[in-house]
C-alpha atoms as a PDB file:
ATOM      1  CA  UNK A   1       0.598  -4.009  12.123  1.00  0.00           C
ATOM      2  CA  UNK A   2       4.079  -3.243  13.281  1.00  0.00           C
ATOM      3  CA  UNK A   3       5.632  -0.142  12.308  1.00  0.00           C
ATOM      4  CA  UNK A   4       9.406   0.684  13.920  1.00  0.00           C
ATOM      5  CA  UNK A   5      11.915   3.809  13.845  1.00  0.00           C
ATOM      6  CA  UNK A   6      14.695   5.081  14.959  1.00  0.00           C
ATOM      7  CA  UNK A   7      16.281   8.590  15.624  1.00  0.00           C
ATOM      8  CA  UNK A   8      19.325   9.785  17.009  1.00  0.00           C
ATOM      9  CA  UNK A   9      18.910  12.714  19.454  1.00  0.00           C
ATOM     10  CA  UNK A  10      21.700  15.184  20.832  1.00  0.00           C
ATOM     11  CA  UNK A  11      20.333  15.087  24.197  1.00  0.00           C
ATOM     12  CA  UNK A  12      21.409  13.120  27.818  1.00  0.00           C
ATOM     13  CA  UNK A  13      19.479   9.511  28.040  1.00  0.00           C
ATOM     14  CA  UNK A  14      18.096  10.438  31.003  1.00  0.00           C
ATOM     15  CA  UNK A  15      16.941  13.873  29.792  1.00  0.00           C
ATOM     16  CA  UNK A  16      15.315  12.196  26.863  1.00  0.00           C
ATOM     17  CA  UNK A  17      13.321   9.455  28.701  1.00  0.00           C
ATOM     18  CA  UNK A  18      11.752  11.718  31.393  1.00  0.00           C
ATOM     19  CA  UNK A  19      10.323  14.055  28.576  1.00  0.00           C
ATOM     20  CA  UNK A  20       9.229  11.330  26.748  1.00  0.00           C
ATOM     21  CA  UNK A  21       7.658   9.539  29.664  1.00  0.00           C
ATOM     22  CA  UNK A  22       5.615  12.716  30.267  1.00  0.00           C
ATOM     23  CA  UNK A  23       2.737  12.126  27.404  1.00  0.00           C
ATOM     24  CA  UNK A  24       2.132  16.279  28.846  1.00  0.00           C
ATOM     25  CA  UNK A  25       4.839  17.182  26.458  1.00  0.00           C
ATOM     26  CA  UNK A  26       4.005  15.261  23.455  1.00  0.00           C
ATOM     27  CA  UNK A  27       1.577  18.043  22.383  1.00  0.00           C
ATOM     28  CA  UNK A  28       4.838  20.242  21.395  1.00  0.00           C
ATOM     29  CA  UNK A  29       5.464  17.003  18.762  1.00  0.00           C
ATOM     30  CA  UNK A  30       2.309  15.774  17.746  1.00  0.00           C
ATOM     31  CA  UNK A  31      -0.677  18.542  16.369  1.00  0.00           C
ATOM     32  CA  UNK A  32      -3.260  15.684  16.502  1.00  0.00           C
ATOM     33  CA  UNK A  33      -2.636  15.657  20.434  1.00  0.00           C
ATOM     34  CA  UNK A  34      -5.202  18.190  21.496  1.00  0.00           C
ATOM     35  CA  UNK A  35      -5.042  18.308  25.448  1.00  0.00           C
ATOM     36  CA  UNK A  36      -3.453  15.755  27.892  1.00  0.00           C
ATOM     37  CA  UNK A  37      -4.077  15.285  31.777  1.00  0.00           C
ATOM     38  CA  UNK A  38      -2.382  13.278  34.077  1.00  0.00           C
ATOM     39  CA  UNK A  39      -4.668  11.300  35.562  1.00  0.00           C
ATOM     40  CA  UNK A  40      -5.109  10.914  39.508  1.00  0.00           C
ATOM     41  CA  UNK A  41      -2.608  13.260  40.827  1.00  0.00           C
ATOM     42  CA  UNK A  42       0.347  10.419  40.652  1.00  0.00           C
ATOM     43  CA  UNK A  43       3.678  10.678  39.419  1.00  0.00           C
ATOM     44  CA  UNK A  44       4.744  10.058  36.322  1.00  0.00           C
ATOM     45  CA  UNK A  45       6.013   6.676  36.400  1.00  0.00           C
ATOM     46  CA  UNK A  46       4.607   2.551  35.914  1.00  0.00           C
ATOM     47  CA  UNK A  47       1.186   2.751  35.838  1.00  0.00           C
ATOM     48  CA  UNK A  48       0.761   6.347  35.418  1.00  0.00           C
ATOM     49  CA  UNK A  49      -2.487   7.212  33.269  1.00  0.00           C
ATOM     50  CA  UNK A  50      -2.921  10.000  30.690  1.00  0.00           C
ATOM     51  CA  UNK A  51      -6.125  10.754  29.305  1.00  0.00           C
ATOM     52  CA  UNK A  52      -5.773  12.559  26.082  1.00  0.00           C
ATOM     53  CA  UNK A  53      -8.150  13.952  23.498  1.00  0.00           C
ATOM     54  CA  UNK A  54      -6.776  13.332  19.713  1.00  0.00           C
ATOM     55  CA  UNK A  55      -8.355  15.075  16.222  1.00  0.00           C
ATOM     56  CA  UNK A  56      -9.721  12.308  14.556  1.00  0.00           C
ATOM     57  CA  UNK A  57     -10.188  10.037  17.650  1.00  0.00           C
ATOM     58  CA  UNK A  58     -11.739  11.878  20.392  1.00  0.00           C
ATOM     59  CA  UNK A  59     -10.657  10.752  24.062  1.00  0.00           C
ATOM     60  CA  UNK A  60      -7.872   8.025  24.458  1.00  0.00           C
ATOM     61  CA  UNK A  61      -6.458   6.991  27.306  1.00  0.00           C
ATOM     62  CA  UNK A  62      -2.139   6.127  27.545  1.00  0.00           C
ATOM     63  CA  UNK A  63      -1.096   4.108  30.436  1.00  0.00           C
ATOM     64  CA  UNK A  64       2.680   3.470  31.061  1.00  0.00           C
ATOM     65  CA  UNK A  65       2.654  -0.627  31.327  1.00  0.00           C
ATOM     66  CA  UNK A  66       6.665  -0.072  31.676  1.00  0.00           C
ATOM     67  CA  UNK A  67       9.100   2.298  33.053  1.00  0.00           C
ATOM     68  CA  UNK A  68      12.450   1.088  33.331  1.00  0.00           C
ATOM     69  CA  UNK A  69      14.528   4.700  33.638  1.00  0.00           C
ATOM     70  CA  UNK A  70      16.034   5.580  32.031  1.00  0.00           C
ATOM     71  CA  UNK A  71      16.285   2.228  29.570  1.00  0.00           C
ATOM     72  CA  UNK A  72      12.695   1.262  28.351  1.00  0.00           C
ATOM     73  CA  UNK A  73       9.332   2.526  28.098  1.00  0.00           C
ATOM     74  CA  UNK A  74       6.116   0.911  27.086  1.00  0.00           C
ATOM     75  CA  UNK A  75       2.715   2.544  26.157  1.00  0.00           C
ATOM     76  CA  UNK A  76      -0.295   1.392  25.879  1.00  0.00           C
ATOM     77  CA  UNK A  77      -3.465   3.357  24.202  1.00  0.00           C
ATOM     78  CA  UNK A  78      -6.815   2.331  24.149  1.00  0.00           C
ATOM     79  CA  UNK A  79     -10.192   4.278  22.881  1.00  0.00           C
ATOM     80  CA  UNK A  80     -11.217   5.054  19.450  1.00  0.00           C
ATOM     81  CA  UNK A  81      -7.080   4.344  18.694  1.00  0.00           C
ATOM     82  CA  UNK A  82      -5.058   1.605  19.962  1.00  0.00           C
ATOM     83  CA  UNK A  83      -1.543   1.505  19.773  1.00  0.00           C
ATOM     84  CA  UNK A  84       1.445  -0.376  21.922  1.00  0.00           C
ATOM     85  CA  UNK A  85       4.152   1.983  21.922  1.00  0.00           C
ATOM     86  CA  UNK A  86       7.773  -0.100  23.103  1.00  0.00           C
ATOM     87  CA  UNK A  87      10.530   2.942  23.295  1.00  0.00           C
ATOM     88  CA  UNK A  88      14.192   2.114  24.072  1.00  0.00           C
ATOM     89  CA  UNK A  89      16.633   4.506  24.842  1.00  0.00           C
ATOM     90  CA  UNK A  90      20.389   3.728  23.770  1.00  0.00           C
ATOM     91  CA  UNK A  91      23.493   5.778  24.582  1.00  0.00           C
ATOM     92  CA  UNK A  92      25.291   6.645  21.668  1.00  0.00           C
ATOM     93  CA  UNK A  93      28.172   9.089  21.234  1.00  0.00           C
ATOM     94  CA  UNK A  94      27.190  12.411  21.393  1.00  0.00           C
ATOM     95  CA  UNK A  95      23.250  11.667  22.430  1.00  0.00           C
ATOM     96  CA  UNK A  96      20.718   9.095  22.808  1.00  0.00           C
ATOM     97  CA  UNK A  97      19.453   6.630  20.090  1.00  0.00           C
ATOM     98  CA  UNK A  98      15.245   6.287  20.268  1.00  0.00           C
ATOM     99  CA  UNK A  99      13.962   3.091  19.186  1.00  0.00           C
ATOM    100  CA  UNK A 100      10.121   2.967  18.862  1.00  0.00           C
ATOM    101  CA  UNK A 101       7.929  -0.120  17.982  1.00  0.00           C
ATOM    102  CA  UNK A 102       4.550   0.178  17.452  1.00  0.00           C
ATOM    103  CA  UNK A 103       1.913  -2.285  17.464  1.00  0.00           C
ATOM    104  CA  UNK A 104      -1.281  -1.161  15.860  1.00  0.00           C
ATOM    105  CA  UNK A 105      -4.002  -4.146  16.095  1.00  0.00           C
ATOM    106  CA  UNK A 106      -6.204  -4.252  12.743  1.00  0.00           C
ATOM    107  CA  UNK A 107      -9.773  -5.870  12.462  1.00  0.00           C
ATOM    108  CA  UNK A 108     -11.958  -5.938  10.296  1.00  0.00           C
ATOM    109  CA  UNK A 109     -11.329  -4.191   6.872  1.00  0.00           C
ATOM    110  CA  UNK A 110      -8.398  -2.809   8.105  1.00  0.00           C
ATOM    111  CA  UNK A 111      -6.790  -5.983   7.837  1.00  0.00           C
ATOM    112  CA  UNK A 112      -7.586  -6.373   4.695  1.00  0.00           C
ATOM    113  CA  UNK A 113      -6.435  -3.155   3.437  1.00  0.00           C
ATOM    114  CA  UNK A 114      -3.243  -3.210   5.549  1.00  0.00           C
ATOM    115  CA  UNK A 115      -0.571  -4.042   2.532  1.00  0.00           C
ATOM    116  CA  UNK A 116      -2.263  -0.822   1.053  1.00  0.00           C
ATOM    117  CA  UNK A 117      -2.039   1.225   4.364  1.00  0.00           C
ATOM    118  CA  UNK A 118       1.301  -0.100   5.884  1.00  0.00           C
ATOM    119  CA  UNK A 119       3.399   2.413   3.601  1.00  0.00           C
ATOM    120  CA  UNK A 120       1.374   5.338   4.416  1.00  0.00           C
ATOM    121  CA  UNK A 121       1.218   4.607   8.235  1.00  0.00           C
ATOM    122  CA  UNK A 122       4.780   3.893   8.504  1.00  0.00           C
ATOM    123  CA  UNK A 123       5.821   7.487   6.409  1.00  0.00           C
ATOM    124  CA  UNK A 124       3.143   9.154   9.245  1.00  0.00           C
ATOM    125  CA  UNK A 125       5.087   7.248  11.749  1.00  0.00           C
ATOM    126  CA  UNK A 126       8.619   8.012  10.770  1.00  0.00           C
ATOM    127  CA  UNK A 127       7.595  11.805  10.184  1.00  0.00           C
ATOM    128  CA  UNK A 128       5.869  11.708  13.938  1.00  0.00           C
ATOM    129  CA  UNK A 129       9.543  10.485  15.042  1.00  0.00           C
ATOM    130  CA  UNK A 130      10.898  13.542  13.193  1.00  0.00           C
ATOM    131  CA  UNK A 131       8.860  16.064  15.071  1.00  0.00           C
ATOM    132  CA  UNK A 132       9.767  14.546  18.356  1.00  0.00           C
ATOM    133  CA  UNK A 133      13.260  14.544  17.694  1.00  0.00           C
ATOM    134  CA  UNK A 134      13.340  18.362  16.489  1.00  0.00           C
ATOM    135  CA  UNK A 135      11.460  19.081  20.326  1.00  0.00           C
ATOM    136  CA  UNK A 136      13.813  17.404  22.251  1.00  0.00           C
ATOM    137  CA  UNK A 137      16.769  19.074  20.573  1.00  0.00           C
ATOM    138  CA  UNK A 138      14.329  22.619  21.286  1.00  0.00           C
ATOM    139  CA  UNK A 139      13.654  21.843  24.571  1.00  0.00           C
ATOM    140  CA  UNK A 140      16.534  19.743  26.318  1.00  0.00           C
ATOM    141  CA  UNK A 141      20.005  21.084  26.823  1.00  0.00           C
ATOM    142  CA  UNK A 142      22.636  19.791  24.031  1.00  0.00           C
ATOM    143  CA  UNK A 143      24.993  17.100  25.270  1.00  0.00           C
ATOM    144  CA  UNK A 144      28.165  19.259  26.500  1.00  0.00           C
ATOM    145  CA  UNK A 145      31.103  18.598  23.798  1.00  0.00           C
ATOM    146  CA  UNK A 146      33.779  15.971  24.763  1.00  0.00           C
END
């Protein structure tokens, strides 16, 4: 299942991909993100590995499959949840446009329930985008005025 959204943020591009690159800071944005580590003591950066524990789905691990900074970023989650996350990060006046794809695999009955679900799921999604947006704008200095 696909679900996509976008949000415009008052914040530098670069500013905005380096806090979203860090999954650490995704717990200000997302209350089902319980704890995250950064796994093996390396940067943040491609092939940088999170291991996260989620309500609902227990330990899952986010690896960064692409990091092209401050452009394009590409998650990938497996565990109990599995989710490819492509982010692009646009320039716009005044801020940065975030572009988020997500590619949720279905099997089984969730396939078959999926016209049902896809609604719901993409609501959760677009409300998830909502959060992150307000903590950038909380956390990341405002784009100086032209």
């Amino acid at each position: 299942m696909r679900l996509v959204r976008s949000f415009v943020v008052s914040r530098r591009q670069d500013d905005v991909f380096d806090w979203v690159a860090d999954v650490r800071n995704h717990t200000s944005s997302n209350p089902d993100l319980l704890a995250v580590e950064l796994a093996g003591g390396r940067p943040v950066g491609p092939g940088a590995i999170f291991t996260t524990r989620f309500r609902n789905y227990g330990r899952v691990e986010v690896r960064i499959v692409d990091y092209a900074r401050p452009w394009r970023l590409h998650f990938r989650t497996t565990g109990k949840a599995e989710v490819d996350n492509e982010l692009r990060f646009v320039p716009v006046d005044g801020g940065t446009r975030v572009e988020t794809i997500a590619e949720v695999p279905l099997r089984g009955l969730a396939r078959v329930f999926a016209p049902l679900t896809r609604p719901l799921m993409q609501r959760v999604f677009e409300k998830r985008g909502e959060r992150l947006r307000r903590a950038l704008e909380e956390r990341l200095p405002a784009v100086p005025a032209a």
